[in-house]
Protein backbone atom coordinates (compact mmCIF):
# COMPACT_ATOMS: atom_id res chain seq x y z
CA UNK A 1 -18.18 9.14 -33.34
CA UNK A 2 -21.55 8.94 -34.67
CA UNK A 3 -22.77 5.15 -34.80
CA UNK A 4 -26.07 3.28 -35.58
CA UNK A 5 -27.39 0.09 -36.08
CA UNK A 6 -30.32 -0.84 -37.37
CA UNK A 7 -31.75 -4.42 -36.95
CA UNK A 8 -34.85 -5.92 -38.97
CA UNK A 9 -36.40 -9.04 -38.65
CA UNK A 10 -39.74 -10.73 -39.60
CA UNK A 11 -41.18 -14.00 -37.97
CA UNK A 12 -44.63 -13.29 -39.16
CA UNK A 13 -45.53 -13.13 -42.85
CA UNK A 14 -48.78 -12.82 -44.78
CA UNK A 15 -47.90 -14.48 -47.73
CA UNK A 16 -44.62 -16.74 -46.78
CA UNK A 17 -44.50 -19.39 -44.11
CA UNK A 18 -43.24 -17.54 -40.68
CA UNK A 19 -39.92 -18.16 -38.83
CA UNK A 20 -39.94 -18.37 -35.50
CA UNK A 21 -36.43 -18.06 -34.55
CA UNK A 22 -35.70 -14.24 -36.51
CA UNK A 23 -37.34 -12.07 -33.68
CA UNK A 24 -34.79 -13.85 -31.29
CA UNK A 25 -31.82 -13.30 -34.19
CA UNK A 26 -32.56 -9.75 -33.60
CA UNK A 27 -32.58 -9.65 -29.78
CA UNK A 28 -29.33 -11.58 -30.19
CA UNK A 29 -27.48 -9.26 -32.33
CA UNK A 30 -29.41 -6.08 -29.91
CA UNK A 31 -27.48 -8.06 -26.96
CA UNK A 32 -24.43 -8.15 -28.46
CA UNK A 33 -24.15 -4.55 -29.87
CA UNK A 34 -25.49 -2.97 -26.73
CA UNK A 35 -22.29 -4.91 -24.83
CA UNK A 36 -20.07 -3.12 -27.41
CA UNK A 37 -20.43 -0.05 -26.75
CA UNK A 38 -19.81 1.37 -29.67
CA UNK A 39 -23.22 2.49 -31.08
CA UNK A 40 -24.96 5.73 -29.94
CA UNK A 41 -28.38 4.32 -31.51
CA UNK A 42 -29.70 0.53 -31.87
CA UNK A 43 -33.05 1.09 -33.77
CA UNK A 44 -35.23 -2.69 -34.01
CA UNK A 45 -37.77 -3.00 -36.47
CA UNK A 46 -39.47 -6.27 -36.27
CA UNK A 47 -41.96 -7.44 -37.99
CA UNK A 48 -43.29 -4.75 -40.01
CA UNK A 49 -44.39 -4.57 -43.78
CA UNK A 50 -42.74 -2.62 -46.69
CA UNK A 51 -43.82 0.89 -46.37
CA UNK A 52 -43.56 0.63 -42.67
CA UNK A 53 -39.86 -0.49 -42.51
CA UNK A 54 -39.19 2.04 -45.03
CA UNK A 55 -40.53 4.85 -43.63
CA UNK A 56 -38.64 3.83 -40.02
CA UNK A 57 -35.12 3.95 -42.15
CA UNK A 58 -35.81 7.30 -43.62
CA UNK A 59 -36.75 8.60 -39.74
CA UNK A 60 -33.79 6.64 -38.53
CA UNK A 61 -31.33 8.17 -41.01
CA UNK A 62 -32.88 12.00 -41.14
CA UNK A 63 -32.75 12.30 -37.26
CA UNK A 64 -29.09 10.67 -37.06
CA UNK A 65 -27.43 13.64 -38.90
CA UNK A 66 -23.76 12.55 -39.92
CA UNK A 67 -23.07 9.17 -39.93
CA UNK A 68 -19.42 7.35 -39.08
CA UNK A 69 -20.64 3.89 -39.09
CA UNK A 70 -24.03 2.18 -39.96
CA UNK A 71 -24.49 -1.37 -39.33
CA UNK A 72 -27.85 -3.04 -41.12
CA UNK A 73 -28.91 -6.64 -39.93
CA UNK A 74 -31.44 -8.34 -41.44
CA UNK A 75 -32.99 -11.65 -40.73
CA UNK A 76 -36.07 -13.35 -42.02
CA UNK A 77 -37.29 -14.15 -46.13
CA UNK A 78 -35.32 -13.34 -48.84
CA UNK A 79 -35.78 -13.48 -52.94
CA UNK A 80 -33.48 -12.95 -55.41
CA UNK A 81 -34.76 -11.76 -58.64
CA UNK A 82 -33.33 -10.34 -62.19
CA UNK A 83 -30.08 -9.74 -60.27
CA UNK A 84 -31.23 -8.04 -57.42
CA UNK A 85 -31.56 -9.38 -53.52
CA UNK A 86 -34.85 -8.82 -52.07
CA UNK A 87 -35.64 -8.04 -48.23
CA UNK A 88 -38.20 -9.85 -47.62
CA UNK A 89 -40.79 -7.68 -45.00
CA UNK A 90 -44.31 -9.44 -43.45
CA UNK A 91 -46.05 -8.50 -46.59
CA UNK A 92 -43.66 -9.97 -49.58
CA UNK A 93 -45.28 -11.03 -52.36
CA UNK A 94 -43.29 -13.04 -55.22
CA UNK A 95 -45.58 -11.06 -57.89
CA UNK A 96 -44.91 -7.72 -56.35
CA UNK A 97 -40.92 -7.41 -55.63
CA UNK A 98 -40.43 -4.01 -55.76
CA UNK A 99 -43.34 -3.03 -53.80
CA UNK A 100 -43.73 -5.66 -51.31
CA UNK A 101 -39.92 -5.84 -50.33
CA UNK A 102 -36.61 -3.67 -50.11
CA UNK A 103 -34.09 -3.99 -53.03
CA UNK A 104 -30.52 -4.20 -52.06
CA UNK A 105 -30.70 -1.14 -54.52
CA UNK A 106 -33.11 0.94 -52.80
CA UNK A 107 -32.00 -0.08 -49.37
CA UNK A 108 -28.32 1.84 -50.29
CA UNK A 109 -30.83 4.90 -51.40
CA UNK A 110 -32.28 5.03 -47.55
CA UNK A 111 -28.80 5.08 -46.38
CA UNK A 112 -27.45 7.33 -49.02
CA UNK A 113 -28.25 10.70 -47.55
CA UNK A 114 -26.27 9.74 -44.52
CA UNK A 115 -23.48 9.68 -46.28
CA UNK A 116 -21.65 7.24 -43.39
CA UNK A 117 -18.00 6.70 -43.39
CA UNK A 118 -18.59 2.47 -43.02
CA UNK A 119 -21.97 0.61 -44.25
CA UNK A 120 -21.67 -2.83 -42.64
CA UNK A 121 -24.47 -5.52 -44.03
CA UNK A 122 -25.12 -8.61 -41.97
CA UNK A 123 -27.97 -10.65 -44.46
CA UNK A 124 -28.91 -13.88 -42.79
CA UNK A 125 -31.69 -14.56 -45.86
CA UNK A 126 -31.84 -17.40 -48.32
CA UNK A 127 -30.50 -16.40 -51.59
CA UNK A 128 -28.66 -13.33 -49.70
CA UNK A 129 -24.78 -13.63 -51.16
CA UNK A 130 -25.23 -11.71 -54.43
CA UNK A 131 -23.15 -9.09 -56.09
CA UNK A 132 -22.84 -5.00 -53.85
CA UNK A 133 -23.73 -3.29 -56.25
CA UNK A 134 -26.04 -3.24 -59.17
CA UNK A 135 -26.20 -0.86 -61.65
CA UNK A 136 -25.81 2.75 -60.96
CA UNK A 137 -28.15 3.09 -58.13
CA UNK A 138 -25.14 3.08 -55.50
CA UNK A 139 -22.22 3.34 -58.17
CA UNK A 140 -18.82 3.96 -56.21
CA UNK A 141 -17.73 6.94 -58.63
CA UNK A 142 -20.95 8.08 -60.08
CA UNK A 143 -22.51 9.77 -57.48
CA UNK A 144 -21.58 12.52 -55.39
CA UNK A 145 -21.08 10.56 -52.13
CA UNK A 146 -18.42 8.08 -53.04
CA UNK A 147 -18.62 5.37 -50.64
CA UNK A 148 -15.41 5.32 -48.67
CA UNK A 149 -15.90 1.46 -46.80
CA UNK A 150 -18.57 -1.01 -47.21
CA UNK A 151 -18.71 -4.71 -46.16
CA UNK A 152 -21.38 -7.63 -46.78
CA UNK A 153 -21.58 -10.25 -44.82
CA UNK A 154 -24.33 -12.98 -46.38
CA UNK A 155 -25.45 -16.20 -45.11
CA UNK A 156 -25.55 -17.73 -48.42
CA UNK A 157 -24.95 -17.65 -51.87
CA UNK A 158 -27.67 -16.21 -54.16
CA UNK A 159 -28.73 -19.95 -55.31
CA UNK A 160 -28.75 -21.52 -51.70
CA UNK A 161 -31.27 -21.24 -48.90
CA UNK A 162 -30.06 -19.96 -45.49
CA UNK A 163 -31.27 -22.39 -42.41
CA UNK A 164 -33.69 -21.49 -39.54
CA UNK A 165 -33.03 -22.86 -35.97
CA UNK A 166 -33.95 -23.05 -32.20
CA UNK A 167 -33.51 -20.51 -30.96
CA UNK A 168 -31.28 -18.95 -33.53
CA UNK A 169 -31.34 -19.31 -36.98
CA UNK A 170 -28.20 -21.25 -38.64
CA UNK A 171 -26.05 -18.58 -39.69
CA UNK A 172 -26.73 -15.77 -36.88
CA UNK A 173 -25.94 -18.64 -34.13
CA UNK A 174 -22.36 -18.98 -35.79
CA UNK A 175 -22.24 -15.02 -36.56
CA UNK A 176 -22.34 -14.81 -32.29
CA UNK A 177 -19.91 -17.57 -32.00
CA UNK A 178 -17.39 -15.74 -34.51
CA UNK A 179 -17.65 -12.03 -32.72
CA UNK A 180 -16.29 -13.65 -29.12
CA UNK A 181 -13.43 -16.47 -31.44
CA UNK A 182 -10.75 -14.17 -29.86
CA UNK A 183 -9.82 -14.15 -26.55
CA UNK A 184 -8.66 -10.49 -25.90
CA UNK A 185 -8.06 -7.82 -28.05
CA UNK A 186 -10.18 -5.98 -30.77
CA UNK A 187 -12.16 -8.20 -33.08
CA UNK A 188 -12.09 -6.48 -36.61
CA UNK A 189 -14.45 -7.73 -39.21
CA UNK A 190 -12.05 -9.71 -40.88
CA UNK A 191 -11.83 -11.62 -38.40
CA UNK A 192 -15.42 -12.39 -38.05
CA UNK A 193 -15.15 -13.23 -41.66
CA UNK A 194 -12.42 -15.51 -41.48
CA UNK A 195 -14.25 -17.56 -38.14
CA UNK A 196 -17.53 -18.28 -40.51
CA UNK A 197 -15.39 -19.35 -43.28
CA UNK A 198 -13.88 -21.84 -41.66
CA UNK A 199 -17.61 -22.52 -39.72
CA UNK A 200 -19.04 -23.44 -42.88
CA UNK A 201 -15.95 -24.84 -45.05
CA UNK A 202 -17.32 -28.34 -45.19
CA UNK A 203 -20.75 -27.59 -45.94
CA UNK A 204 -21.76 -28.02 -49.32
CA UNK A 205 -25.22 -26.14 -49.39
CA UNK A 206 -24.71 -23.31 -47.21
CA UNK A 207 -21.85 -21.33 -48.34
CA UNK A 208 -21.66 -17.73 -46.30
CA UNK A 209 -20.51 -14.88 -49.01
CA UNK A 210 -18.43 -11.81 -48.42
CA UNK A 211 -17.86 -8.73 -49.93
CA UNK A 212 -15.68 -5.71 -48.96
CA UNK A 213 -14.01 -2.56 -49.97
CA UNK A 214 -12.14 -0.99 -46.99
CA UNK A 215 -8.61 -1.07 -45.37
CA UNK A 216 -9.33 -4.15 -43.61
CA UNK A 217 -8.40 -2.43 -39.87
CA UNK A 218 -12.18 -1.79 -39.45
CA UNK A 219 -13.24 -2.61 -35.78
CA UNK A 220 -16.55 -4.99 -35.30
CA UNK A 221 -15.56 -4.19 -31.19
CA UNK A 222 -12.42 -2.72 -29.59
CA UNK A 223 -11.89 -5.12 -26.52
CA UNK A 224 -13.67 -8.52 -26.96
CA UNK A 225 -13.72 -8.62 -23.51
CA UNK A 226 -16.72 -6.86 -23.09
CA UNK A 227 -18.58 -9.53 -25.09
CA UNK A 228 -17.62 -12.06 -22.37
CA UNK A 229 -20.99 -12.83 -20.91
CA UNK A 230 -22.25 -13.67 -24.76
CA UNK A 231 -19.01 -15.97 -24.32
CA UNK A 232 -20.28 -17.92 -21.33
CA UNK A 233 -23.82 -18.31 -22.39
CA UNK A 234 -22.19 -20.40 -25.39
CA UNK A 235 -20.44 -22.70 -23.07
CA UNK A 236 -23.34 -22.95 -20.70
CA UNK A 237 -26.23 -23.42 -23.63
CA UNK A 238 -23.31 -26.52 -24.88
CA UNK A 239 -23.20 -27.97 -21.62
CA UNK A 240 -27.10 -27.70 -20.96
CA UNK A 241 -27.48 -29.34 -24.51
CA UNK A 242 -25.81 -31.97 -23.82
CA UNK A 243 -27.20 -32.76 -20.83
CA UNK A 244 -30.87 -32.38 -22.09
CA UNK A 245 -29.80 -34.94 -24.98
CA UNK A 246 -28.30 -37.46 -22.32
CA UNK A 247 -31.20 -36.85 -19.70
CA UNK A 248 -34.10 -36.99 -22.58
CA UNK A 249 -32.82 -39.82 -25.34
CA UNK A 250 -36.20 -42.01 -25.21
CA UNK A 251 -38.63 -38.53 -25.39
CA UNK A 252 -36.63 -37.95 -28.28
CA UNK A 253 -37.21 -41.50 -30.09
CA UNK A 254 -40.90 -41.49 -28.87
CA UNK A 255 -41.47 -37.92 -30.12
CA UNK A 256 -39.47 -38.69 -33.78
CA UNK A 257 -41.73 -42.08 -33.98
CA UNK A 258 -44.85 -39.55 -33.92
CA UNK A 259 -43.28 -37.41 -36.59
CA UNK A 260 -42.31 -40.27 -39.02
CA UNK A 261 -45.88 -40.71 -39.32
CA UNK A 262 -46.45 -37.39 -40.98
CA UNK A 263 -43.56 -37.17 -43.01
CA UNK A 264 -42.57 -38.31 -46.81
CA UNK A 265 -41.34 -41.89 -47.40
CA UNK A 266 -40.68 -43.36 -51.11
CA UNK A 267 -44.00 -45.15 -51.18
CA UNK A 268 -45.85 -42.24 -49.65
CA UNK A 269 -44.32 -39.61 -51.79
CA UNK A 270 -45.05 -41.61 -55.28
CA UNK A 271 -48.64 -42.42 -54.32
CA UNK A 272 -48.87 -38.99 -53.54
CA UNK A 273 -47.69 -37.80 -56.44
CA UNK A 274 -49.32 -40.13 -58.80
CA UNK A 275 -52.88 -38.78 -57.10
CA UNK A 276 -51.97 -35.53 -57.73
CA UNK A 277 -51.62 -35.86 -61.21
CA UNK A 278 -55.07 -38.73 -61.84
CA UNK A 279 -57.09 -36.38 -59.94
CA UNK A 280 -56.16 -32.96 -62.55
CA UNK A 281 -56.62 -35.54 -65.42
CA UNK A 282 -59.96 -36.48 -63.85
CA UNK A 283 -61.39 -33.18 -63.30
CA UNK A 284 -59.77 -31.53 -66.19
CA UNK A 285 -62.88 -31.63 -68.03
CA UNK A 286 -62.82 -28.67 -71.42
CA UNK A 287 -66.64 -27.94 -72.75
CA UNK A 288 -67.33 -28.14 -75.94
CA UNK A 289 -66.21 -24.26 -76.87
CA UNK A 290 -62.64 -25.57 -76.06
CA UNK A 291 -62.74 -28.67 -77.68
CA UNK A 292 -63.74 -26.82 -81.06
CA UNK A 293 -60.89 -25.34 -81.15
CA UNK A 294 -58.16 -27.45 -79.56
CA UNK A 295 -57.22 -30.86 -79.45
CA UNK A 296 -55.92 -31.39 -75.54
CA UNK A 297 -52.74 -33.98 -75.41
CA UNK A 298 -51.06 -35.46 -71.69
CA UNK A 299 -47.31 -36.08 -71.47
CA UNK A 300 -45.32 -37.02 -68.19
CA UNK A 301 -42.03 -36.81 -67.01
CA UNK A 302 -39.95 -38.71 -64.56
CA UNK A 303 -37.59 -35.37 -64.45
CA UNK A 304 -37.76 -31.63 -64.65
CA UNK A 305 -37.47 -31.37 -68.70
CA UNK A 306 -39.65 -27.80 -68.66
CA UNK A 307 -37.30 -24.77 -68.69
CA UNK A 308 -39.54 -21.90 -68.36
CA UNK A 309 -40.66 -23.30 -64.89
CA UNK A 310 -37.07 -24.21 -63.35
CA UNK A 311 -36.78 -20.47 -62.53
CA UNK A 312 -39.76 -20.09 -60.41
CA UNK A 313 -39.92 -23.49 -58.85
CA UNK A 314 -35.86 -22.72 -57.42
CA UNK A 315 -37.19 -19.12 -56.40
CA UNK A 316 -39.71 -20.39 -54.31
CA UNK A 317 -38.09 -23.58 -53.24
CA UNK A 318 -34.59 -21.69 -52.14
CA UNK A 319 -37.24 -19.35 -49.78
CA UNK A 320 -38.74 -22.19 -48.31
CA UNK A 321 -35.74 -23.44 -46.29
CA UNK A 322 -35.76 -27.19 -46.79
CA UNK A 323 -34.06 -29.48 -44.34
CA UNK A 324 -33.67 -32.53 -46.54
CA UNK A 325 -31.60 -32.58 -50.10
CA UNK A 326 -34.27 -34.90 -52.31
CA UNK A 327 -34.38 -32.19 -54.54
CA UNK A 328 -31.30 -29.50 -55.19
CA UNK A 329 -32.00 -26.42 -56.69
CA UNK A 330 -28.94 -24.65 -58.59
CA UNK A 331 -28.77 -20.87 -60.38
CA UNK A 332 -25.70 -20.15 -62.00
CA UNK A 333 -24.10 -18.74 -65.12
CA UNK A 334 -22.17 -20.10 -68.15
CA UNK A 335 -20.55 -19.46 -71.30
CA UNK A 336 -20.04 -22.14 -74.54
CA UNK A 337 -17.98 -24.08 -73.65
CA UNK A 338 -16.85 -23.34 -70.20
CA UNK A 339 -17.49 -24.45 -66.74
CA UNK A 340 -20.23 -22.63 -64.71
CA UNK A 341 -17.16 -21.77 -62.08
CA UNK A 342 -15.30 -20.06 -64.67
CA UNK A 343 -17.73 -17.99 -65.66
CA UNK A 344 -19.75 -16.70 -62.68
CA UNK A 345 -17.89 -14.14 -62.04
CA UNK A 346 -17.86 -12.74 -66.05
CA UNK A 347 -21.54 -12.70 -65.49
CA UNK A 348 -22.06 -10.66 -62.16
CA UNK A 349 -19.94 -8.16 -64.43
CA UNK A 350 -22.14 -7.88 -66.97
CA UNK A 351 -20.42 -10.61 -69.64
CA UNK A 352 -23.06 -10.43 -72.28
CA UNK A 353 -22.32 -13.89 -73.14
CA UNK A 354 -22.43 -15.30 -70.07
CA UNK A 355 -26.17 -17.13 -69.61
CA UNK A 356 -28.00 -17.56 -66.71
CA UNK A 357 -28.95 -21.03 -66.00
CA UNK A 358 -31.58 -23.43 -63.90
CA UNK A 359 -30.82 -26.75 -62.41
CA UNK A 360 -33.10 -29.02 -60.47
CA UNK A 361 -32.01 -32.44 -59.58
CA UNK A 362 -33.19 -35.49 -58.37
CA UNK A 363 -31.65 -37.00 -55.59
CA UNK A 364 -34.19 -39.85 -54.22
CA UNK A 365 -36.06 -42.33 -56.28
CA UNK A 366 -39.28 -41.18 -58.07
CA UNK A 367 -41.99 -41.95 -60.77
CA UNK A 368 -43.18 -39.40 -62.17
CA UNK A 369 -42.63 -35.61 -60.86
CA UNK A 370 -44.20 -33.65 -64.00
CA UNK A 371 -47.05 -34.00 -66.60
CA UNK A 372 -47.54 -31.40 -69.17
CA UNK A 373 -51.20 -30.49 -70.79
CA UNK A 374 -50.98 -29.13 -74.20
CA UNK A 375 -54.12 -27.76 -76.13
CA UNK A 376 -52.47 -27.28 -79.79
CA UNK A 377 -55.06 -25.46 -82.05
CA UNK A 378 -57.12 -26.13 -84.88
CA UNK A 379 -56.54 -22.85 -86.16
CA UNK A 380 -53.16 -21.10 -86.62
CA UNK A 381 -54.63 -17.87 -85.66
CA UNK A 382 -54.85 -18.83 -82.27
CA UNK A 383 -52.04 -19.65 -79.71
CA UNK A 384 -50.96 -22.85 -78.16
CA UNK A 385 -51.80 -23.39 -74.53
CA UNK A 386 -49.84 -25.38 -71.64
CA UNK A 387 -50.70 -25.91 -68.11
CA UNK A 388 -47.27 -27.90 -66.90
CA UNK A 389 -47.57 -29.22 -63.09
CA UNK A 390 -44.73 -30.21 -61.55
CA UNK A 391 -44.28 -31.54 -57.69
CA UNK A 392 -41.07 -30.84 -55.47
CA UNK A 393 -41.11 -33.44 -52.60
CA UNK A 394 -39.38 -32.41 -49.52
CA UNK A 395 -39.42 -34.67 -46.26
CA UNK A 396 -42.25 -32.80 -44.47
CA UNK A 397 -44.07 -31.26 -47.20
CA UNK A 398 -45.06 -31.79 -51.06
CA UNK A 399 -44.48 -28.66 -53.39
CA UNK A 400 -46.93 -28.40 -55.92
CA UNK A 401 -46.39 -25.87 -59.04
CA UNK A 402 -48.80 -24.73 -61.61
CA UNK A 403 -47.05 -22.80 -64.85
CA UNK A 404 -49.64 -21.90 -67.79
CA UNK A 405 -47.93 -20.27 -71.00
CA UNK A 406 -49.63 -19.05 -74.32
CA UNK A 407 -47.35 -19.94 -77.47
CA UNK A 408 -46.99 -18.43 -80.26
CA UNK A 409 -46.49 -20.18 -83.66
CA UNK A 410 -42.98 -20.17 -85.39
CA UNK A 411 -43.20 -22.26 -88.10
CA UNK A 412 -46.14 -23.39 -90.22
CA UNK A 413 -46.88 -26.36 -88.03
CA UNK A 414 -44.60 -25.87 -84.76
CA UNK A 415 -45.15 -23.21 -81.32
CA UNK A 416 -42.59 -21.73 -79.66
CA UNK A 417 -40.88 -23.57 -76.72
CA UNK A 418 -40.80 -21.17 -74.62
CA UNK A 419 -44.44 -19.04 -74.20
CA UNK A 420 -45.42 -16.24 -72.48
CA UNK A 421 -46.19 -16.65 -68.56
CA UNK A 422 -49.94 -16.67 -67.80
CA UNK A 423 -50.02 -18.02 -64.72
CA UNK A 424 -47.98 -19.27 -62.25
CA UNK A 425 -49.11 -20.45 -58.65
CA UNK A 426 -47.26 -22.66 -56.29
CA UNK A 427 -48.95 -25.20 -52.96
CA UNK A 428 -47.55 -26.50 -50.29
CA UNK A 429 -49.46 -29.99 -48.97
CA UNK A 430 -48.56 -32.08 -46.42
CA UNK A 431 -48.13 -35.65 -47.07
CA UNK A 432 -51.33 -36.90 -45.28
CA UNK A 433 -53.25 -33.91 -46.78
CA UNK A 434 -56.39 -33.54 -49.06
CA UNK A 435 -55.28 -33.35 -52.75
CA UNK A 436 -58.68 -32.48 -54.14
CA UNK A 437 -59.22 -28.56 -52.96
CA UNK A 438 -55.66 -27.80 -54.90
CA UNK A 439 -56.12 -29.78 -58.21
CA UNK A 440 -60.05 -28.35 -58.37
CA UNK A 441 -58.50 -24.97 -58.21
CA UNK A 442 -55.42 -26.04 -60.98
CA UNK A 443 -58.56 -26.98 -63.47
CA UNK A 444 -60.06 -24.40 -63.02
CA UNK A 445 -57.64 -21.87 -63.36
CA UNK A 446 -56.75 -23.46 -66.74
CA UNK A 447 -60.34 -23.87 -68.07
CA UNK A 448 -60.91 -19.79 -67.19
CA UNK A 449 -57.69 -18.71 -68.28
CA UNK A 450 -58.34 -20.26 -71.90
CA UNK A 451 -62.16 -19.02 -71.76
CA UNK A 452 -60.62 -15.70 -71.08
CA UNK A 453 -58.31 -16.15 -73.97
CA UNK A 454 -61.38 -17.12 -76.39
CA UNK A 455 -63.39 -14.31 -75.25
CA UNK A 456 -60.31 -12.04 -76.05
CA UNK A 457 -59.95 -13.57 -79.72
CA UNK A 458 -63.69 -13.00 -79.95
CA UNK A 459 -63.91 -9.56 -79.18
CA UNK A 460 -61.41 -8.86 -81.53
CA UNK A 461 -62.47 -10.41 -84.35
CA UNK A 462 -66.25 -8.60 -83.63
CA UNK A 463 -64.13 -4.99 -83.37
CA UNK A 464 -62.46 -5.98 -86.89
């Protein structure tokens, strides 16, 4: 038998805020693999950037010849975009998808020439538990490798963030607990799958997701005995927790007083909000070249009313790993008529009437959480403009997100609702942070995007 693993994980990012615990998910999963015995090859790649971890799989699979069994773990970022899962390496970018990170697509390309008898995927990522397959890039009957067995095991749904930890993140932590949940015998991956279901059965907003296509008899380890040193460090890292929480119960208060200093309270988050939003109406200052053409109106909102943001804002918020619920961020599908739930499933299908919906809700008491900026024009030739700002509290940090959009007109005295994307830019402050650097550079971007525009309209008009 000819059987590899292959383990990625990223603590350090460029672009994303880093994750401590994912290097030590990885040396976890290296421990526990090594113990079974069962793989010829454990390759880690940690910390790398796109091309880099790509180029590592192609090595990986051209040098292991046939392939029985591959195993791929991932931990660290994840993004979910236009139905596809994103692996997230050290150099994701949000703009840049496909070349910044690993498609689920592409990554069952890399594997393809191996042509293995069982792919196994453990994803602990936020937004991880979409559908296997997409398209025809790894089509079960339209290739010339059928795949034989495949299984998915996600830490989430594609809507919900997957939790970080000390030392392990969330999901991994219980992954380990679920490979030793048998006392003797083989431990197949069903039964792993069945242990995190019932792990996670009453939580509400992390909710692991499974996929498989197999016999079901497929072995994670033949003897769980071997794994019984992973076993005892559980029961000894228990008992030393508890003891550290007995010993240590007034370092604990003292050390949570000094955080509650730093972190979000209703008073704190509204005054922060409401200075957000005075200081952008301050500086938002148009010369006279804009105010020619446009006359500039302020509206704001006490909820999320703006549609064409709601899909960026739950991208990036789902990513971020937030340990508080003040605001819930929901992607789902629907038809007329019918329940989300019913329809879900229609959609990852391909149900052309099935829509794909946004949800963000408020769950703690707010003023105001979104103003909109709208420049209408004098002149019908020219488009309308909107700068909409909208702020995401979370207990430790503020989310601040910029969305500009160019309208086009669809009746003689009425734009469309929903313009083309211009810009779109997202901050993260803390609560006892300066506002002023990140509502500058929000005026600023809009005043030079709609200069930009002008000159454009110019030029033309000059050509013609």
């Amino acid at each position: 038998m000819n059987n590899i693993a292959i383990l990625a994980g990223n603590s350090e990012y460029k672009h994303l805020n880093p994750l401590a615990c994912c290097l030590n998910d990885v040396e976890k999963i290296y421990q526990i693999l090594n113990l079974s015995e069962k793989y010829q090859k454990i390759h880690k790649i940690k910390n790398k950037t796109s091309s880099e971890t790509k180029d590592k799989i192609r090595e990986i699979i051209e040098e292991s010849g046939k392939i029985d069994e591959i195993l791929f773990y991932f931990t660290g970022h994840g993004y979910f975009n236009q139905d596809d899962f994103y692996y997230c390496p050290s150099d994701f970018e949000i703009k840049r998808p496909n070349e910044t990170g690993i498609s689920n697509d592409e990554l069952h390309i890399l594997i393809k020439p191996a042509k293995p008898e069982l792919i196994v995927k453990i994803i602990d990522a936020c937004n991880s538990g979409n559908q296997l397959i997409k398209g025809d890039a790894f089509s079960i009957k339209n290739t010339s490798y059928d795949i034989k067995n495949i299984i998915q095991i996600a830490s989430c749904l594609s809507s919900q963030s997957s939790l970080a930890g000390i030392p392990l993140s969330f999901f991994t932590h219980h992954f380990v607990e679920a490979t030793v949940s048998k006392s003797e015998g083989a431990v197949y991956y069903t039964d792993i799958i069945a242990s995190l279901r019932d792990k996670f059965l009453e939580n509400e907003f992390q909710t692991p997701h499974f996929t498989s296509q197999g016999t079901g008899r497929e072995q994670f380890i033949d003897d769980v005995r071997k794994l019984s040193s992973i076993r005892d460090e559980l029961i000894n890292e228990k008992i030393e927790t508890d003891n550290i929480l007995e010993n240590t119960e007034i370092d604990i208060v003292d050390q949570l007083t000094k955080i509650e200093d730093s972190i979000a309270n209703e008073e704190k988050s509204n005054k922060f909000i409401s200075k957000i939003f005075s200081e952008t109406n301050e500086k938002l200052k148009f010369n006279e070249k804009i105010t020619k053409l446009y006359s500039i109106n302020e509206k704001e909102y006490n909820d999320y009313y703006m549609d064409n943001c709601k899909k960026f804002i739950i991208q990036i918020i789902n990513s971020e790993k937030l340990s508080d619920n003040l605001v819930t961020a929901r992607r789902y599908w629907e038809k007329d008529g019918n329940r989300p739930w019913e329809t879900t499933i229609g959609a990852f299908f391909g149900d052309p009437d099935a829509r794909e919906k946004f949800q963000l809700s408020i769950n703690c008491s707010l003023g105001t959480v979104q103003t909109v900026i709208t420049l209408t024009p004098k002149f019908r030739t020219l488009k309308e403009i909107r700068l909409v700002i909208s702020t995401i509290p979370s207990i430790k940090h503020c989310y601040v997100f910029e969305n500009i959009t160019f309208h086009s007109l669809t009746d003689w005295d009425r734009y469309s609702e929903h313009g083309n994307v211009v810009s779109q830019r997202w901050f993260r402050l803390g609560w006892n942070e300066d506002t002023s650097l990140t509502t500058a550079e929000i005026c600023n971007n809009l005043n030079q995007e709609i200069l930009d525009y002008i000159e454009k309209i110019t030029n033309k008009m000059i050509e013609n």
